[in-house]
N, C-alpha and C. Protein backbone atom coordinates (compact mmCIF):
# COMPACT_ATOMS: atom_id res chain seq x y z
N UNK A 1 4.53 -3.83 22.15
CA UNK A 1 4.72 -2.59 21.46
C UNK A 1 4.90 -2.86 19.96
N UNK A 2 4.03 -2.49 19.10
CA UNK A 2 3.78 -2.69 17.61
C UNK A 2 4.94 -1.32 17.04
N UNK A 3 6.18 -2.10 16.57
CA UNK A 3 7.18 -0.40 16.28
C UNK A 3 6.93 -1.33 14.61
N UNK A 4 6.62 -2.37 13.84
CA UNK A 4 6.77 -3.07 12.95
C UNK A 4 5.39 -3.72 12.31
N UNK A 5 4.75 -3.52 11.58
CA UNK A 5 3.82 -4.20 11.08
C UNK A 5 3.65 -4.87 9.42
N UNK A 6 3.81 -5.91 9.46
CA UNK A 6 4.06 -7.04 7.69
C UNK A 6 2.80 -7.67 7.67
N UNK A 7 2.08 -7.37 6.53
CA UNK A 7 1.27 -8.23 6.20
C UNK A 7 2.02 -9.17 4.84
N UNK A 8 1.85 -10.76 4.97
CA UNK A 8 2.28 -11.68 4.79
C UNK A 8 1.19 -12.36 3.05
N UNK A 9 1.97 -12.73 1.92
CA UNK A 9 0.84 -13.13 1.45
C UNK A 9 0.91 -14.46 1.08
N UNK A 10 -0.02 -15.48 0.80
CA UNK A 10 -0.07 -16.83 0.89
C UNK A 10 1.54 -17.65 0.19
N UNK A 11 2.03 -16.88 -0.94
CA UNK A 11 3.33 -17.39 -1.44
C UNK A 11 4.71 -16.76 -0.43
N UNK A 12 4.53 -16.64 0.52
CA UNK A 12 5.68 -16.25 1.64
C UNK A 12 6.18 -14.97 0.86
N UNK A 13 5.48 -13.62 0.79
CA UNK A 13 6.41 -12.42 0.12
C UNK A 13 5.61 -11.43 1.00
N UNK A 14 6.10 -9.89 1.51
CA UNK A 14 5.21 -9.08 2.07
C UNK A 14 4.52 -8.28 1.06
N UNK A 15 3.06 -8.30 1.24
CA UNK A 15 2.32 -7.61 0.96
C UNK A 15 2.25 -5.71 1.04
N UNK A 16 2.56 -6.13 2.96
CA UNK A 16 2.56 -4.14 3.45
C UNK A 16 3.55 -4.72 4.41
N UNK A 17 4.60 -3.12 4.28
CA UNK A 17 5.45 -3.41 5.80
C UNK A 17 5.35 -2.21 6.11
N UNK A 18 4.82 -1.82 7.32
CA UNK A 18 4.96 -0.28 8.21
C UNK A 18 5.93 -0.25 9.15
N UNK A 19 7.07 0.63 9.29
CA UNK A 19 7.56 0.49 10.85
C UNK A 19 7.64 2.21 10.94
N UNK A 20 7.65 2.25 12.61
CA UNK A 20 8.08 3.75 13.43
C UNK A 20 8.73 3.41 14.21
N UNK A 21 9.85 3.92 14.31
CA UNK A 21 10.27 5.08 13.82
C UNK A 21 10.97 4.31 12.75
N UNK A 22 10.97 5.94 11.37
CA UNK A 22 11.29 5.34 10.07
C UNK A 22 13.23 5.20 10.15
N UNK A 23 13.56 5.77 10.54
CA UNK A 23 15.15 5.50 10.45
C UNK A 23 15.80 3.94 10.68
N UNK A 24 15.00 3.20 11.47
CA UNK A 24 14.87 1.83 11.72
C UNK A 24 14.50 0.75 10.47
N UNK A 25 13.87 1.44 9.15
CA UNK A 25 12.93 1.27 8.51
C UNK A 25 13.91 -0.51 8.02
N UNK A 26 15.07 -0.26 7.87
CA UNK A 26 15.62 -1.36 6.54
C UNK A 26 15.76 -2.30 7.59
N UNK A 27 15.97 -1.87 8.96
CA UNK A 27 16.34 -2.86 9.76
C UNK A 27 15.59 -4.13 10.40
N UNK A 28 14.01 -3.58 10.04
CA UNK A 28 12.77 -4.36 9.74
C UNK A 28 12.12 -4.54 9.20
N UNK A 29 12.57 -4.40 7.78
CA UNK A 29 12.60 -5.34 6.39
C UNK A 29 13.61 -6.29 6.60
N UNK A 30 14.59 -6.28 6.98
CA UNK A 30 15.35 -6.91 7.13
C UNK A 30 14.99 -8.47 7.96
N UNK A 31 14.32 -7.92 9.08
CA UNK A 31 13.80 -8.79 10.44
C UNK A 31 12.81 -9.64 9.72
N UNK A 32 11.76 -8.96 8.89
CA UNK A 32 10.52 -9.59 8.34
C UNK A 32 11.24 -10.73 7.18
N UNK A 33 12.00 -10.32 6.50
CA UNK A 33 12.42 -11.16 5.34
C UNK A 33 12.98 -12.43 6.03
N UNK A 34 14.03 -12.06 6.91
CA UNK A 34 14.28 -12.95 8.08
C UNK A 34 13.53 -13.80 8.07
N UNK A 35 12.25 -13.59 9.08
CA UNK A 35 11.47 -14.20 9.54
C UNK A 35 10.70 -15.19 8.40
N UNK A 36 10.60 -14.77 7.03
CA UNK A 36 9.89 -15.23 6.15
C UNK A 36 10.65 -17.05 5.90
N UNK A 37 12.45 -16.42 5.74
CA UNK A 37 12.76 -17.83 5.63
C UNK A 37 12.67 -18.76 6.29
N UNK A 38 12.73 -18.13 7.59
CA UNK A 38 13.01 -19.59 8.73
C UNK A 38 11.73 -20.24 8.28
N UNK A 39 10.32 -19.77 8.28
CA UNK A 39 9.20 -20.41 7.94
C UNK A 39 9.46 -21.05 6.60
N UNK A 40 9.74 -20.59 6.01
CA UNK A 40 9.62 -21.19 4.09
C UNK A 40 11.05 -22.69 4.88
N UNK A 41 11.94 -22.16 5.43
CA UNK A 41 12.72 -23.63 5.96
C UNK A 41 11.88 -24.68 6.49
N UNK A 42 11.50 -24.35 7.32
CA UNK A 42 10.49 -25.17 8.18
C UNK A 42 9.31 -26.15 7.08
N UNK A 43 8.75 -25.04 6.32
CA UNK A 43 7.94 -25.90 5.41
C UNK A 43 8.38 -27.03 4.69
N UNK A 44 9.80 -26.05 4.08
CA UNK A 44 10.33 -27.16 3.35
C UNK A 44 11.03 -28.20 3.56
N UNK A 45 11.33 -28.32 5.10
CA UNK A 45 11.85 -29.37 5.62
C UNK A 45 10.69 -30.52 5.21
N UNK A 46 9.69 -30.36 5.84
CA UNK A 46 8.34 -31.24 5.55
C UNK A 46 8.45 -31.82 4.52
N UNK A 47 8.61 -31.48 3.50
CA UNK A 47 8.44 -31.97 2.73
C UNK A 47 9.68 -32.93 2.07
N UNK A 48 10.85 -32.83 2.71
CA UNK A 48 12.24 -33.46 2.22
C UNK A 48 11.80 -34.95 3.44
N UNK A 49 11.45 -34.77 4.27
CA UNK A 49 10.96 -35.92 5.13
C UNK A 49 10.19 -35.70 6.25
N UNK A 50 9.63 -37.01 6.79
CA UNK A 50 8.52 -36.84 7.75
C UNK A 50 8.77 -35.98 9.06
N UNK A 51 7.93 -34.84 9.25
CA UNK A 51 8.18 -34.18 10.52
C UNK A 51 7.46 -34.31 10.95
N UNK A 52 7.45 -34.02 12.47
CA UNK A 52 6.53 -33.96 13.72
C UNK A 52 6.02 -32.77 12.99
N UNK A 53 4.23 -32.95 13.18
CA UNK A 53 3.42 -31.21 12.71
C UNK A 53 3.88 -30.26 14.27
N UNK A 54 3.99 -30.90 15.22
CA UNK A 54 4.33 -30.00 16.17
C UNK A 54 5.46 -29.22 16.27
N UNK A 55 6.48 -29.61 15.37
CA UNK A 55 7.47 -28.68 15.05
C UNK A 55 7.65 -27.70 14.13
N UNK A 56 6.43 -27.88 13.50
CA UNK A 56 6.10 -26.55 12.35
C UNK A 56 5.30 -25.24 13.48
N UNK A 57 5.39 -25.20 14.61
CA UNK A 57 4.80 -24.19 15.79
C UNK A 57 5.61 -23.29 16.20
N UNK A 58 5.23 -22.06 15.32
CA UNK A 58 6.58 -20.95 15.93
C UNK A 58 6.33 -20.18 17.58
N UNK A 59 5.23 -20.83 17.89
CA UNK A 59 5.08 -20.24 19.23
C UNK A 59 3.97 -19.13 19.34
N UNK A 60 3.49 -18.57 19.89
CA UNK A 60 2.73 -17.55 20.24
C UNK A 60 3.40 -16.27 19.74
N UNK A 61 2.70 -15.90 18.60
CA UNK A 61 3.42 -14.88 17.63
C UNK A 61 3.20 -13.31 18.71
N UNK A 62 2.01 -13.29 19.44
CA UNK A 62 1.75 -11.90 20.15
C UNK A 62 0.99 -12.18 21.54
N UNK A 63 1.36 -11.13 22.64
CA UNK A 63 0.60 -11.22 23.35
C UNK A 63 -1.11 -11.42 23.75
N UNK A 64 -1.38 -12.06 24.79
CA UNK A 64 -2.95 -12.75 24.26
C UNK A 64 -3.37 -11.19 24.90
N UNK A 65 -2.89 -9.90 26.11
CA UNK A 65 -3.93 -8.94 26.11
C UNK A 65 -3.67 -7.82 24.69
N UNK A 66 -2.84 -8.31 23.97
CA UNK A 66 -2.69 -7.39 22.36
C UNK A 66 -3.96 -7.78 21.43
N UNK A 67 -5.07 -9.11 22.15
CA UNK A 67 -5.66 -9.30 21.23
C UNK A 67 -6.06 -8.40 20.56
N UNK A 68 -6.69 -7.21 21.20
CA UNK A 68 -7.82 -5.86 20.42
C UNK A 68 -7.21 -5.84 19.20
N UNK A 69 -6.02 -5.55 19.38
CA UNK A 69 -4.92 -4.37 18.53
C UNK A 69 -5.22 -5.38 17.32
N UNK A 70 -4.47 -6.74 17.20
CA UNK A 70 -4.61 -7.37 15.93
C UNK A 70 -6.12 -7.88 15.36
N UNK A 71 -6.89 -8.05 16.44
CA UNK A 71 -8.31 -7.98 15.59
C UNK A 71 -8.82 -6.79 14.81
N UNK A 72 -8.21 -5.51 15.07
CA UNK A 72 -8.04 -3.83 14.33
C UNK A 72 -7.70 -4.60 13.20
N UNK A 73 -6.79 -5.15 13.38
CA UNK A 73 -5.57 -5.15 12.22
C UNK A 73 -6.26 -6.31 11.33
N UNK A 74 -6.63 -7.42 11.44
CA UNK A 74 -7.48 -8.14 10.66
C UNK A 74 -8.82 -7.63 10.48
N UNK A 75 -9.36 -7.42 11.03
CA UNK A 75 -10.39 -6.63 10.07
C UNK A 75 -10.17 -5.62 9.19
N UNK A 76 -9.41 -4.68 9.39
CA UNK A 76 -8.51 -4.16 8.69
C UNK A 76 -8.87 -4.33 6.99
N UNK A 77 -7.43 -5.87 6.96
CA UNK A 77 -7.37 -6.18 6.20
C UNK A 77 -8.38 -7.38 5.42
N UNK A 78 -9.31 -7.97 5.68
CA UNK A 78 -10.88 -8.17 5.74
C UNK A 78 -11.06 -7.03 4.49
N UNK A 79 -11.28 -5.99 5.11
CA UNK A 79 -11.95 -4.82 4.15
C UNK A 79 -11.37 -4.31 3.03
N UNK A 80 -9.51 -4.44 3.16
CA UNK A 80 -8.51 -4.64 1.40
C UNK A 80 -9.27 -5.76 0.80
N UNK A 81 -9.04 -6.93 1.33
CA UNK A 81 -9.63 -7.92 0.60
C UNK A 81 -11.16 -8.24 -0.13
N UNK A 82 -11.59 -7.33 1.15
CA UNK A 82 -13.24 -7.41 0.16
C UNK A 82 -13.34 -6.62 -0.78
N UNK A 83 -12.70 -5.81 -0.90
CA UNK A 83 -12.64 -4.78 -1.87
C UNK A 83 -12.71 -5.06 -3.29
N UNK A 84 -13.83 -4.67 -4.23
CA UNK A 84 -13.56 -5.48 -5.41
C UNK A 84 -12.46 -4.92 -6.66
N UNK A 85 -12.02 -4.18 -6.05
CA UNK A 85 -10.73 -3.27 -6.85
C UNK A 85 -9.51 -3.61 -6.64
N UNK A 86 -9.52 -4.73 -5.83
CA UNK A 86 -8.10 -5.03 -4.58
C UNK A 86 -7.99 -6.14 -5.63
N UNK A 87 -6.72 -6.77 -6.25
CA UNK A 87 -6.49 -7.70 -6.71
C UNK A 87 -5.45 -8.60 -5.80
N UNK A 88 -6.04 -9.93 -5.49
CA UNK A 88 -4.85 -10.88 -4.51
C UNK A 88 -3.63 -10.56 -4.52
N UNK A 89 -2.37 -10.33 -3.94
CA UNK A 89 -1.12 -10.59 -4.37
C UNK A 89 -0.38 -9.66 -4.65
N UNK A 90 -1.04 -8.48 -4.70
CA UNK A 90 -0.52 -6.92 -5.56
C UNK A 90 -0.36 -6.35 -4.01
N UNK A 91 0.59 -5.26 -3.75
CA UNK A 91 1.02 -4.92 -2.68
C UNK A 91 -0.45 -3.93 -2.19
N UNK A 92 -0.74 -3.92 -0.48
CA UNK A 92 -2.09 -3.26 0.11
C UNK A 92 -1.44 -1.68 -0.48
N UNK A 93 -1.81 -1.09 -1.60
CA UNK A 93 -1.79 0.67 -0.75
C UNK A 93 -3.41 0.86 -0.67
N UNK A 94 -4.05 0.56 0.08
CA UNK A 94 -5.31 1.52 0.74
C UNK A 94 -4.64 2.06 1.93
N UNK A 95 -5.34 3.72 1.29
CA UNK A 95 -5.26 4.51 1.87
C UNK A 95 -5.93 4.32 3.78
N UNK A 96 -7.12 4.01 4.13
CA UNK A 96 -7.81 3.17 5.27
C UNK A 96 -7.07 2.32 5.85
N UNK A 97 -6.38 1.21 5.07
CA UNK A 97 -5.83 0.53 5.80
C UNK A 97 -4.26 0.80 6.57
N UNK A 98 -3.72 1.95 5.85
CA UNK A 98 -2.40 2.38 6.22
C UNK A 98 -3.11 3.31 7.15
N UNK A 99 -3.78 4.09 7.10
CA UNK A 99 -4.46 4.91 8.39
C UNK A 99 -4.52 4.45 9.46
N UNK A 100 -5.31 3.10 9.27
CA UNK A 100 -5.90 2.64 10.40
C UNK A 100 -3.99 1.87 11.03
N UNK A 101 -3.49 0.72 10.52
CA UNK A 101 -2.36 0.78 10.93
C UNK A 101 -1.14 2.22 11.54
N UNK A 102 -1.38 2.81 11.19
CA UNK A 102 -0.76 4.24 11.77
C UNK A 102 -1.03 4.95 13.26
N UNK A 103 -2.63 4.97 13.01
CA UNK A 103 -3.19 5.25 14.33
C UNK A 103 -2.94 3.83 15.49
N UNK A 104 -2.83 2.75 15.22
CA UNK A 104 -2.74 1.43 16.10
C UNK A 104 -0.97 1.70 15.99
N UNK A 105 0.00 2.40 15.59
CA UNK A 105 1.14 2.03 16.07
C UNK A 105 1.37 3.54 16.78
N UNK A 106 0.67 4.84 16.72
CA UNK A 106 0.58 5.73 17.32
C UNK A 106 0.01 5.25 19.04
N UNK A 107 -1.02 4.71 18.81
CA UNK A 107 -1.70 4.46 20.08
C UNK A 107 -0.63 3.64 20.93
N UNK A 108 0.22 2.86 20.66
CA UNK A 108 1.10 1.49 21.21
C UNK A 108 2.45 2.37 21.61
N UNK A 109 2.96 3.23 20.80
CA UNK A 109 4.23 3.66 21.11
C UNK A 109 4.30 5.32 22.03
């Protein structure tokens, strides 16, 4: 069940965060920012000394029959990015792509 959706951008900061229901809203910003450090830890362990790469594996981020839903969702964002108006790094507001995320957390909940 998609109640949360973060798109992630290459320097560990969110790009887009959607959640429903909105009263929940800070409580998964909260979760996502969360989530951002343990990874930025993990990286930076690597680099303070030698790790197993198998311990940089957070596990199976989503269910494998959710595939549809996140291939929506990457192509999706595919089409921000191709966009030649879209500059890297600057937060997604397309209008399309918050649509299309809206209708995929309508359909799930």
């Amino acid at each position: 069940m998609a109640v949360c959706v973060a798109v992630i951008a290459k320097e560990n900061y969110p790009l887009y965060i959607r959640s429903v229901p909105t009263e929940n809203e800070l409580k998964f910003h909260y979760m996502v920012h969360t989530s951002l450090d343990v990874v930025d830890e993990k990286i930076s362990a690597m680099g303070k000394a030698l790790v197993d790469q198998r311990e940089l594996y957070l596990g199976l981020l989503y269910p494998t029959e959710d595939y549809k839903m996140f291939r929506k969702l990457h192509n999706s964002y595919t089409d921000v990015m191709c966009n030649p108006f879209y500059t890297p790094g600057d937060r997604i507001q397309s209008r399309a792509f918050d649509g299309m995320v809206t209708s995929m957390m309508i359909q799930v909940c």
